[in-house]
Every structure is written in structure tokens, then in C-alpha cells.
Protein backbone atom coordinates (compact mmCIF):
# COMPACT_ATOMS: atom_id res chain seq x y z
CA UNK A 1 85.89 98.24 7.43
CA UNK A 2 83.10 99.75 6.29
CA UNK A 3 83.27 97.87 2.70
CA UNK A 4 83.87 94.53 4.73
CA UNK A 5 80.65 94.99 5.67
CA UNK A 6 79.54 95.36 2.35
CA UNK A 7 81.77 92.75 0.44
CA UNK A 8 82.11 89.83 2.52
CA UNK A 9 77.94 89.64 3.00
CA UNK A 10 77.97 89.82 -1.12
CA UNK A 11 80.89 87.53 -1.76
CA UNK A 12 79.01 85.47 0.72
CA UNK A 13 75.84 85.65 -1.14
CA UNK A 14 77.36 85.07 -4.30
CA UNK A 15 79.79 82.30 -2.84
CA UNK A 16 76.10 80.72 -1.57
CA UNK A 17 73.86 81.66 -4.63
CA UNK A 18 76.60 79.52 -6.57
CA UNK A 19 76.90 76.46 -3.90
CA UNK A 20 72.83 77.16 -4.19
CA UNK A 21 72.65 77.73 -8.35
CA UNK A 22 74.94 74.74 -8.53
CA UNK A 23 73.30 72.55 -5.80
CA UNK A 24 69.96 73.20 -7.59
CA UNK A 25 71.52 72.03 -11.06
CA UNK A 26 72.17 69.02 -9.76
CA UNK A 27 68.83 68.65 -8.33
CA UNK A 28 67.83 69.39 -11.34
CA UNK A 29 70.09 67.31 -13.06
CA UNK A 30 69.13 64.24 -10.42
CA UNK A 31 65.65 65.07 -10.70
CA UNK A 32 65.38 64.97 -14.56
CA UNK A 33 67.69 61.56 -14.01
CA UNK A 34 65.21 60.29 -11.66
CA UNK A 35 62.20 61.25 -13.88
CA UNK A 36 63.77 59.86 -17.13
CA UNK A 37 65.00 56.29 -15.40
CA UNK A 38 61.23 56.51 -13.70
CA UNK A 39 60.06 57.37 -17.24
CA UNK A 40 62.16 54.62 -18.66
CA UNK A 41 60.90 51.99 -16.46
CA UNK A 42 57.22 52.73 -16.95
CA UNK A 43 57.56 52.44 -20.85
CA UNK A 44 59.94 49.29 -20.13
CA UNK A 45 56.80 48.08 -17.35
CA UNK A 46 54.26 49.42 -19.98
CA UNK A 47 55.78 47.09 -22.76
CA UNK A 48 56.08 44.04 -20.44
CA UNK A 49 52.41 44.84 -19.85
CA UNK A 50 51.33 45.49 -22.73
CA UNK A 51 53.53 42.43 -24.12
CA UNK A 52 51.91 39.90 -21.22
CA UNK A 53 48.13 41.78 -21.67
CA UNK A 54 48.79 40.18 -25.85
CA UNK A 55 50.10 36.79 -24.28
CA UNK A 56 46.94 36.58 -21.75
CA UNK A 57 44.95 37.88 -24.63
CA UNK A 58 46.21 35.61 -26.96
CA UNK A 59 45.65 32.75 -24.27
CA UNK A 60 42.30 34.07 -23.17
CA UNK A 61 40.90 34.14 -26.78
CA UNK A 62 42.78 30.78 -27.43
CA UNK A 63 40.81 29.12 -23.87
CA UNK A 64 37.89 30.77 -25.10
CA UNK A 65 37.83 28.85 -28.50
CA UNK A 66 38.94 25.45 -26.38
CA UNK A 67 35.76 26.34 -24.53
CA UNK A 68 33.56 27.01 -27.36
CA UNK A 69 34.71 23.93 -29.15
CA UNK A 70 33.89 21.86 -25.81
CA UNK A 71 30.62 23.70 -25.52
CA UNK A 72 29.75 22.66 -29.18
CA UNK A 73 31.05 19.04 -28.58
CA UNK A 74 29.21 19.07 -25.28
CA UNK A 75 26.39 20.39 -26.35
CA UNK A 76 26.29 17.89 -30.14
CA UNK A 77 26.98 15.07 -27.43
CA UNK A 78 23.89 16.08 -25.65
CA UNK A 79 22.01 16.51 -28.33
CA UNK A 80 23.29 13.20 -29.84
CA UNK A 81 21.90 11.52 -26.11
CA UNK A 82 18.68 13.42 -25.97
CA UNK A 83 18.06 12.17 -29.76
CA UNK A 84 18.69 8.34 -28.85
CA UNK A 85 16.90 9.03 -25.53
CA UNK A 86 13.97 10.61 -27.47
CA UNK A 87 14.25 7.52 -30.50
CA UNK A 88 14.03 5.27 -27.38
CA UNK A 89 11.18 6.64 -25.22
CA UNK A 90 9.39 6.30 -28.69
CA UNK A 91 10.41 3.02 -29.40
CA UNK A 92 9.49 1.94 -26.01
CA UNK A 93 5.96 3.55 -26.19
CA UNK A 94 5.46 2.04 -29.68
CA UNK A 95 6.17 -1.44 -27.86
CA UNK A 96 3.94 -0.68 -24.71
CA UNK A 97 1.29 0.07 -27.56
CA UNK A 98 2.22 -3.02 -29.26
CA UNK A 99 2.23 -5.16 -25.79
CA UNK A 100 -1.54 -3.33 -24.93
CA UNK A 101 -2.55 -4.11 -28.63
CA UNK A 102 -1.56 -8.13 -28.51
CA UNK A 103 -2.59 -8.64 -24.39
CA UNK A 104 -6.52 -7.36 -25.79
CA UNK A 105 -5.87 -9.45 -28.68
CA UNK A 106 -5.06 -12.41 -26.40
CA UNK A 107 -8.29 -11.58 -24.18
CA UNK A 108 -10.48 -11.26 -26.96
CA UNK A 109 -8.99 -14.59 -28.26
CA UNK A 110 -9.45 -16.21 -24.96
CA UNK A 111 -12.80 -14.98 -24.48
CA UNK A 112 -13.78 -16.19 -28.09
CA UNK A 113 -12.15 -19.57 -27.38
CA UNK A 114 -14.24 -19.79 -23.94
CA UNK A 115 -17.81 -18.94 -25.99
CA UNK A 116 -16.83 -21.31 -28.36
CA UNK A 117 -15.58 -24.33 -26.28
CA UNK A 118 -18.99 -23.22 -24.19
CA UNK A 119 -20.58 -23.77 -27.93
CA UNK A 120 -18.92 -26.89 -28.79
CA UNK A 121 -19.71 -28.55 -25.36
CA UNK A 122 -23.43 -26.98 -25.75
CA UNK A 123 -22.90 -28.73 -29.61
CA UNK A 124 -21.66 -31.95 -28.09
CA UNK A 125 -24.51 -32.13 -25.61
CA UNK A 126 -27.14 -31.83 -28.42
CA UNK A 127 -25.27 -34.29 -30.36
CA UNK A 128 -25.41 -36.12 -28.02
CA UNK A 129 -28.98 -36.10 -27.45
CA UNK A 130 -30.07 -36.28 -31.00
CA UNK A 131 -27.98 -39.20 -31.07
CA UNK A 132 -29.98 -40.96 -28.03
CA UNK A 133 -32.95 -39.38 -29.63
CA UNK A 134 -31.85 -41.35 -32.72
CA UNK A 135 -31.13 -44.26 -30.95
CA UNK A 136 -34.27 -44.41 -29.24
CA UNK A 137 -36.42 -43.43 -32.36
CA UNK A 138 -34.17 -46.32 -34.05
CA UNK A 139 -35.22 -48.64 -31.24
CA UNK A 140 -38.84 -47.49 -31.77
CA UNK A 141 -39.01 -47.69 -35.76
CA UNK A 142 -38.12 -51.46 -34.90
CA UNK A 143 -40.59 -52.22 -32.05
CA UNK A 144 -42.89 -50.44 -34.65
CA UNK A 145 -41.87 -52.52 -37.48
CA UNK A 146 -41.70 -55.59 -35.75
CA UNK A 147 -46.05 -54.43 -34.02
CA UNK A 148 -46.67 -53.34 -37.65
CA UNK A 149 -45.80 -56.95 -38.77
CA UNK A 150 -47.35 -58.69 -36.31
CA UNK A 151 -50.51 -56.97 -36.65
CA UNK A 152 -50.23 -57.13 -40.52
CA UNK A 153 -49.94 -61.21 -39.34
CA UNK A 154 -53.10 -60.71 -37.25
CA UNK A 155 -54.84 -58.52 -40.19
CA UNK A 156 -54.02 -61.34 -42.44
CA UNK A 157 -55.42 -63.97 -40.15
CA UNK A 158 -59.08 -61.06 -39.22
CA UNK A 159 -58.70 -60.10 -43.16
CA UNK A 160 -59.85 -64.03 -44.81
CA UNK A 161 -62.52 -64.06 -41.75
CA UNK A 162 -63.84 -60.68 -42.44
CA UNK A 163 -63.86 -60.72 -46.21
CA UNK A 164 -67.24 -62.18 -45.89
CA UNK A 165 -68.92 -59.30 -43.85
CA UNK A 166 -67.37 -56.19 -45.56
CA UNK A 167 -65.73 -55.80 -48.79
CA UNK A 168 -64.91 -52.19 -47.81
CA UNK A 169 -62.93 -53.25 -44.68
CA UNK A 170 -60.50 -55.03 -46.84
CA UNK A 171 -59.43 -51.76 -49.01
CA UNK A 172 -59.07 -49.73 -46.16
CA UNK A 173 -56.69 -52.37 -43.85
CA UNK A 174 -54.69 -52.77 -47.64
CA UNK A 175 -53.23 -49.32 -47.35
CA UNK A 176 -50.03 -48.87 -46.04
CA UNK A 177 -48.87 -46.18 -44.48
């Protein structure tokens, strides 16, 4: 009995250390499983990853150059309209210059045309006066001409009569004007 003590505790431990040695080499054996299909699926999740990271890459750099190119197209468009917009602006200033330039023209014509219509009227009335001037001096010359012959008649008719008293008389009444 005393050895039953002794042997069935050790068979017992070795009976347990191998359940335990055995259990723990398939723990192992799971474990190293586990790690290696854990393993296997990262590097299988890492290439997906890495795989899709290239693709969004790829797309990101290929949205990037779409953007670029609409930036640049954008950008020459805006130009393009800021240009015309620019040309126009000028081209309307250069005809708001041009409209200023020909409405002082016009004023300065009109105001020219007023002084000289106030001229030609001033013109007209002169004419007009030199013409009644003319008319009346006209009128005048022949009331003169028509006294200066009847008093030539009347010197002709004194002239015979005063012969006789002045010879001197005579020469001066002779001259004409």
C-alpha cells in the first residue's frame, strides 16, 4: 500500500502532465493556426488595401487632373470674359468720349450758328437801312438835280440881267459843282 501511495499520485501526474503536455500542443497547435489564418487574412486585407488605396489613388490623381483641367478651362474661360468685358468697358468709354466730344461739337456749332444768324439778321438790318438810306439819298440826288436845274433855269434867266452889273458874278455862277 505504501507504493500505491506513491505510484498512483505519479501515474496520475504523468497520466495528467500528458492530457496537459498534449492539451497544450494543441493549444499550441490552434493557437499558431489561429495566428497564421489571422496572419493570413491581414496580408490578404493588407493587399485588398493596399490594392483599393492604388485604385483610389489612381482615381484621386485621375479627379485631380479632371479638376485641374476644369480649373484651367474655367479659369481661360474667365479670363477669355474678363478680356471681352475689359475690350468692352473700353470700347464703351471710347464712345462716351466720342458722344461728349460730338454733343460740345454740336453746342459749339449751335452757338456759332446762333452768333451768326444774330450777325446775318444784324447784316440784314443794315442792309436794309443802307438800302433806305440809298433810296432816300437816290430820292434826294433827284429833288437836287431837278432844284439844281431849275435854279440853273433861274441863273440863266438873273445871269443875261446881271451881266451888265458884274462881269465877275458870271464866272463864279459858271462853275459847277
Amino acid at each position: 500500500m505504501k507504493k500505491s501511495y506513491l505510484i498512483i499520485p505519479l501515474l496520475a501526474m504523468l497520466v495528467l502532465g500528458g492530457l496537459n503536455y498534449n492539451h497544450q500542443l494543441e493549444a499550441k497547435q490552434l493557437t499558431q493556426a489561429k495566428e497564421l489564418r489571422i496572419k493570413q487574412e491581414k496580408e490578404v486585407r493588407l493587399k485588398t488595401e493596399g490594392e483599393a488605396r492604388e485604385k483610389a489613388t489612381a482615381a484621386a490623381l485621375l479627379e485631380q487632373e479632371r479638376r485641374k483641367q476644369a480649373r484651367a478651362q474655367t479659369e481661360q474661360r474667365e479670363s477669355a470674359r474678363k478680356e471681352s468685358r475689359l475690350a468692352l468697358t473700353q470700347a464703351r468709354d471710347r464712345a462716351q468720349l466720342e458722344l461728349e466730344k460730338r454733343t460740345r461739337l454740336i453746342e459749339l456749332l449751335q452757338k456759332e450758328i446762333a452768333a451768326e444768324e444774330g450777325a446775318e439778321k444784324k447784316a440784314q438790318a443794315r442792309l436794309k437801312t443802307y438800302k433806305a438810306q440809298q433810296q432816300f439819298l437816290e430820292t434826294h440826288l433827284a429833288l437836287s438835280r431837278s432844284n439844281l436845274r431849275r435854279l440853273e433855269g433861274v441863273l440863266g434867266k438873273i445871269m443875261p440881267l446881271d451881266n451888265t452889273t458884274t462881269g465877275t458874278t458870271t464866272a463864279t455862277y459858271n462853275q459847277k459843282p
